[in-house]
Protein backbone atom coordinates (compact mmCIF):
# COMPACT_ATOMS: atom_id res chain seq x y z
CA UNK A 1 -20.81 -42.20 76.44
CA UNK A 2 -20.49 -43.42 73.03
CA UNK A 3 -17.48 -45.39 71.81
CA UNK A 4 -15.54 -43.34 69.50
CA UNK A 5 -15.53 -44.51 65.50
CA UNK A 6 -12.87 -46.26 64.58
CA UNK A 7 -11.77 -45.34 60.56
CA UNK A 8 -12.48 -48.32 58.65
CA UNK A 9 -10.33 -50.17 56.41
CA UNK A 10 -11.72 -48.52 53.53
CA UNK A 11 -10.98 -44.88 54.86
CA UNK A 12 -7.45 -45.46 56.12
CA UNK A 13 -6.05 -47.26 52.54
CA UNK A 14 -3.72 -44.50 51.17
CA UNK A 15 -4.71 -43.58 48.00
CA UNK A 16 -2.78 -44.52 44.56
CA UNK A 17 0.71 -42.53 43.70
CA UNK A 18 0.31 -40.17 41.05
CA UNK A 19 2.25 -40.68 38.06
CA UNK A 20 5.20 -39.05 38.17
CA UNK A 21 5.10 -36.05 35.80
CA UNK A 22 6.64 -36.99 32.28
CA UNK A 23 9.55 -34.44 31.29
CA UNK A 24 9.77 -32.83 28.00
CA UNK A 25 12.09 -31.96 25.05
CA UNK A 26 11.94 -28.48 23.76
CA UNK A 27 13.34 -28.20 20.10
CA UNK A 28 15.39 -25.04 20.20
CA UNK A 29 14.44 -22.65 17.12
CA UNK A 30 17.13 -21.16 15.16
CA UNK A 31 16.63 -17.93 16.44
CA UNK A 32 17.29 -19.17 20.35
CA UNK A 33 20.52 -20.81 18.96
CA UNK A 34 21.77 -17.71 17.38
CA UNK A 35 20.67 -15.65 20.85
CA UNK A 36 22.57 -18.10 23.06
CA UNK A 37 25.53 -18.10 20.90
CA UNK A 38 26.00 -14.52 20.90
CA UNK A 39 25.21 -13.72 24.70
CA UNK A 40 27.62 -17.19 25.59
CA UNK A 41 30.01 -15.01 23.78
CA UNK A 42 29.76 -11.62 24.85
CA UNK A 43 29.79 -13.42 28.57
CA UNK A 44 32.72 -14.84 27.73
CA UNK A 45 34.46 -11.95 25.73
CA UNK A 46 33.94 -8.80 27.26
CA UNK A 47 34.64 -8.51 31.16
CA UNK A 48 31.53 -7.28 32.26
CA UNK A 49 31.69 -4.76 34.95
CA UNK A 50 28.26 -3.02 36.57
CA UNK A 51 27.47 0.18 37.87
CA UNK A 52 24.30 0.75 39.97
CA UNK A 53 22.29 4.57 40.15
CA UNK A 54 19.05 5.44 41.77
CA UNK A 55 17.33 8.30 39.80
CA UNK A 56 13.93 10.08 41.19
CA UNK A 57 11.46 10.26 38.19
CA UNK A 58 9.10 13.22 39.40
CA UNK A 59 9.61 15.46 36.85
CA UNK A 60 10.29 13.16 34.08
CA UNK A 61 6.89 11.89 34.84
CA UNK A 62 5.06 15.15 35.33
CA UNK A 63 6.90 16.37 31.87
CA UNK A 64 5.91 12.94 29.94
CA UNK A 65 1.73 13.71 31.45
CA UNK A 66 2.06 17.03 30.27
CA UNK A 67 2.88 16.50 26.80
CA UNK A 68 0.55 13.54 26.82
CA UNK A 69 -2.07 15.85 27.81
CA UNK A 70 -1.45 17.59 24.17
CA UNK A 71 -1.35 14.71 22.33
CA UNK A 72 -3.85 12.34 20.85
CA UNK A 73 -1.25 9.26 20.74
CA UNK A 74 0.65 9.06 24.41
CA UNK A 75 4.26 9.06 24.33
CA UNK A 76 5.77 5.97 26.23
CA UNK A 77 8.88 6.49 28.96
CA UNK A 78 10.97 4.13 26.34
CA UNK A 79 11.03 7.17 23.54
CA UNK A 80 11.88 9.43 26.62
CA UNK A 81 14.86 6.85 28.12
CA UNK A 82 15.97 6.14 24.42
CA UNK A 83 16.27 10.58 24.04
CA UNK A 84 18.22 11.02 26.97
CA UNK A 85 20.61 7.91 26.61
CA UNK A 86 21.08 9.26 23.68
CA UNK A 87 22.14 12.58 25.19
CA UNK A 88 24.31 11.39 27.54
CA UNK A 89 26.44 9.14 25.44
CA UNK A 90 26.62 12.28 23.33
CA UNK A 91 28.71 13.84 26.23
CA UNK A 92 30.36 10.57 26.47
CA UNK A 93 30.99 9.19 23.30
CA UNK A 94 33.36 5.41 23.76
CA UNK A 95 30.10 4.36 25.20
CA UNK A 96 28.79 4.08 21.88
CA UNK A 97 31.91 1.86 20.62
CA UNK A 98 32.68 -1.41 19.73
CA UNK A 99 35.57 -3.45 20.32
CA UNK A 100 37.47 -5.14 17.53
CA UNK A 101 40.69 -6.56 18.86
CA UNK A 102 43.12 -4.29 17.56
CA UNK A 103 41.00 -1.23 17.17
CA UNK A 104 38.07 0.54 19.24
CA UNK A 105 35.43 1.75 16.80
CA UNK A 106 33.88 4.88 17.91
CA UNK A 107 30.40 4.86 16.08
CA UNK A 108 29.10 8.45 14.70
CA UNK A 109 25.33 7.26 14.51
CA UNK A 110 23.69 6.50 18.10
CA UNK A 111 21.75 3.24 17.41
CA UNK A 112 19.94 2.44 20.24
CA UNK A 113 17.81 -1.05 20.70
CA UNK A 114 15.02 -2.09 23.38
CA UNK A 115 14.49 -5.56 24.24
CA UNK A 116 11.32 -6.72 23.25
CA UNK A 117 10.07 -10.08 25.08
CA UNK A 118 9.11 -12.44 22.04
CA UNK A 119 7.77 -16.33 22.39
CA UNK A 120 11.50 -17.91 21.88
CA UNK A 121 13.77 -15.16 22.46
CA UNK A 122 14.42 -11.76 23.01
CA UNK A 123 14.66 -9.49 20.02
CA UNK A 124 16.08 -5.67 20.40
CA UNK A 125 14.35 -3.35 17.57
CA UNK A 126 16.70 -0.44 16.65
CA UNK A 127 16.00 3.57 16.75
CA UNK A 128 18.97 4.66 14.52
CA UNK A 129 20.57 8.05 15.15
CA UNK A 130 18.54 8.45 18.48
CA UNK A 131 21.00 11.89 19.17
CA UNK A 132 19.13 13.77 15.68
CA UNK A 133 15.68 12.73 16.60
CA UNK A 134 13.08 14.27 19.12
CA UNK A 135 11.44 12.39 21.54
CA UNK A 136 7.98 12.20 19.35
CA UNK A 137 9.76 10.89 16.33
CA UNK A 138 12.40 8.46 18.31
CA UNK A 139 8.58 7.10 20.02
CA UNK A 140 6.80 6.67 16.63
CA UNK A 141 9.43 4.75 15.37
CA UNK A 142 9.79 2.65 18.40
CA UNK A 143 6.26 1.98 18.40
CA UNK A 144 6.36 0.31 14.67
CA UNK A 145 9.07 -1.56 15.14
CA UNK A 146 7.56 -3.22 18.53
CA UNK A 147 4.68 -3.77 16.67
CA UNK A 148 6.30 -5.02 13.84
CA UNK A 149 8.44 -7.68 16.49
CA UNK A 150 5.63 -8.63 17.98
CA UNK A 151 4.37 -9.85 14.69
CA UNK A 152 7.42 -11.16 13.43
CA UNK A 153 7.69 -8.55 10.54
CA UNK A 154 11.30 -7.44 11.54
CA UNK A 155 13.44 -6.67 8.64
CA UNK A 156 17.29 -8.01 10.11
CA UNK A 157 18.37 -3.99 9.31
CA UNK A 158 16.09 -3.47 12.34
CA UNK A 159 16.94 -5.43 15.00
CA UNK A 160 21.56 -5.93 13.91
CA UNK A 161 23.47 -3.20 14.89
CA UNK A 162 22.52 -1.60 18.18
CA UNK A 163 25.68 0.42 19.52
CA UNK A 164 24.12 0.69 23.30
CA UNK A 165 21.20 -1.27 23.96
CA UNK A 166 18.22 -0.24 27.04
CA UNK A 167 16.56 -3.42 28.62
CA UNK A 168 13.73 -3.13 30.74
CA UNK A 169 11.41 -5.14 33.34
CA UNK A 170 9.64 -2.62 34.63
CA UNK A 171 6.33 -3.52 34.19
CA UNK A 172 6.79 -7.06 35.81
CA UNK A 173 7.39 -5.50 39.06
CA UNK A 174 11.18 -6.14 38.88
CA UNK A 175 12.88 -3.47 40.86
CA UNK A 176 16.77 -4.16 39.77
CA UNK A 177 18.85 -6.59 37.17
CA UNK A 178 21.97 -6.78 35.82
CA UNK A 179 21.91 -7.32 31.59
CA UNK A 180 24.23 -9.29 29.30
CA UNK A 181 25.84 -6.77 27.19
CA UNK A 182 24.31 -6.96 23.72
CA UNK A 183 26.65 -7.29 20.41
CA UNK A 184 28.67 -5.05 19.07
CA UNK A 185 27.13 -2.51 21.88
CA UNK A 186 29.77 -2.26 24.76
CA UNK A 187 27.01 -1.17 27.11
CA UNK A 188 23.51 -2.41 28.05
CA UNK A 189 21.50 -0.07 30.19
CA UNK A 190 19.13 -2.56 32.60
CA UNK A 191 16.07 -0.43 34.03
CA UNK A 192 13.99 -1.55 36.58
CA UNK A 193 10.28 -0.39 38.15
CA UNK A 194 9.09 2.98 39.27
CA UNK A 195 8.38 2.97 42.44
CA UNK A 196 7.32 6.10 45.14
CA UNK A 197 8.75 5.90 48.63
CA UNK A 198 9.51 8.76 51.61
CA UNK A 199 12.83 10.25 51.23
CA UNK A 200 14.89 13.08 53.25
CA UNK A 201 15.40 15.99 51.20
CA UNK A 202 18.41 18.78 51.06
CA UNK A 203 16.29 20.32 53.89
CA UNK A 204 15.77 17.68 55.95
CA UNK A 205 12.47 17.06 55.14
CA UNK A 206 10.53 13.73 54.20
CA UNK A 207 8.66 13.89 50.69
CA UNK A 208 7.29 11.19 48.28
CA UNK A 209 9.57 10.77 45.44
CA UNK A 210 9.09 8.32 42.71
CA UNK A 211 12.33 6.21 41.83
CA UNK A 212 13.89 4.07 39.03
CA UNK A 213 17.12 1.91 39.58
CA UNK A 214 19.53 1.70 37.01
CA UNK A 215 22.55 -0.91 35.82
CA UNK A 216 24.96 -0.35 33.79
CA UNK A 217 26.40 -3.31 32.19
CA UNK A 218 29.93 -2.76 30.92
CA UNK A 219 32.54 -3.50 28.74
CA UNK A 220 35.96 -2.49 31.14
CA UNK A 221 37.89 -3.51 27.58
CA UNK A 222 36.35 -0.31 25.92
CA UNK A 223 34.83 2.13 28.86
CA UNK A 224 36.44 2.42 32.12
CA UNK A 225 34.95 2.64 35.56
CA UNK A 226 34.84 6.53 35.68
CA UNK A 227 33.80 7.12 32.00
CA UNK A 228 30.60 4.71 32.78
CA UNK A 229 30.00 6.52 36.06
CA UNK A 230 30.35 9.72 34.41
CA UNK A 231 27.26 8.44 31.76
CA UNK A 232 25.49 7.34 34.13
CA UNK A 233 25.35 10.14 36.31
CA UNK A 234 25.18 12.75 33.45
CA UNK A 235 21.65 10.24 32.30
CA UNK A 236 20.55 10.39 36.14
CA UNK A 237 20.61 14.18 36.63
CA UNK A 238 18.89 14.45 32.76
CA UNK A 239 16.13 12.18 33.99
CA UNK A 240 16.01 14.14 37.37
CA UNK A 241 15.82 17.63 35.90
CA UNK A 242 14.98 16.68 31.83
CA UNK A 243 14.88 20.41 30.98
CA UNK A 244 18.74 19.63 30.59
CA UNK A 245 17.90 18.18 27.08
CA UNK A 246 17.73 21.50 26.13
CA UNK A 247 20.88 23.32 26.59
């Protein structure tokens, strides 16, 4: 039988230490600066309260591939979220308000932004008067403005002055979040993936429904605890059955 190997000096050295990695100073660009301000603010400000809705997407999504099926440019679920926000703050109008101290101002127009992910910052370009536009017009306009964000092009009349505000991560998998309401907006609407799972119907049966969670991020200064949960469930039964948006 063989001795066995013993390592030799060479093998059992430990090897050098890397460097310890160097750390970094960002400069902050003056956009950041003016973003921080302004959410440190509204953080501070406005007690944020937050309301949480599940909503089944079926035939939101089986009317959105329908209408794409007639169309040469698809429509994206942001022009339909935008249209029926837009809707239900109709119904429930101090959720498109601002507060100012000594006054609430109830806006006429309904100005609604999206968050758009840029390089340093988040930037929300804004659909005015969402509640006398149709879905097709509210997503052609949406689409040139995103465009126009993502290439820096944004006029400040385009991204100032949202009155409600719709924030989504969606599309990074991200199934729930609660937003930083978004100045002079009282309300932020944070929307999360689509996702199917089995669920037990009226009739106790189990069927595949696709789902989308929903926060609402308010301000209890402006909208109370009932008035938000009456917008949001008024939005969740429009996404649930969006024939509503017609009557």
């Amino acid at each position: 039988m063989s001795e066995p190997q013993v390592p030799s000096a060479a093998t059992t050295q430990p090897s050098a230490a890397a460097p310890p990695l160097a750390d970094e100073t960002l400069n902050v660009s003056q956009k950041r600066k003016i973003i921080a301000q302004r959410l440190v603010d509204s953080k501070f400000s406005a007690p944020h309260y937050y309301l949480k809705v599940r909503a089944q997407m079926d035939e939101v999504m089986q009317a959105r591939k329908a209408l794409n099926a007639r169309l040469k440019e698809k429509v994206s679920l942001n022009a339909f979220l935008l249209k029926f926000a837009a809707e239900a703050i109709k119904k429930h109008p101090i959720i498109n308000s601002t507060w100012k101290g000594e006054t609430i101002i109830k806006h006429g127009s309904v100005d609604i932004g999206l968050a758009v992910a840029q390089p340093d910052g988040l930037i929300t370009p804004v659909v005015r008067d969402c509640t006398q536009k149709g879905i097709l017009t509210i997503d052609q306009e949406l689409k040139a403005l995103i465009q126009k964000a993502q290439n820096n092009r944004l006029d400040p009349s385009e991204y100032t002055g949202a009155t409600f505000t719709i924030s989504s991560l969606g599309s990074f998998g991200i199934e729930e979040f609660t937003a930083i309401i978004n100045p002079p907006g009282s309300a932020i609407l944070a929307i999360g993936e689509i996702w199917k799972e089995p669920v037990v119907d009226d009739h106790d049966q189990i069927v595949i429904h696709a789902n989308m969670r929903m926060t609402l991020s308010c301000d209890h200064r402006v909208i109370d605890g009932a008035v938000g949960a009456a917008f949001l469930k008024d939005l969740k039964d429009t996404l649930e059955h969006p024939i509503r948006v017609l009557y």
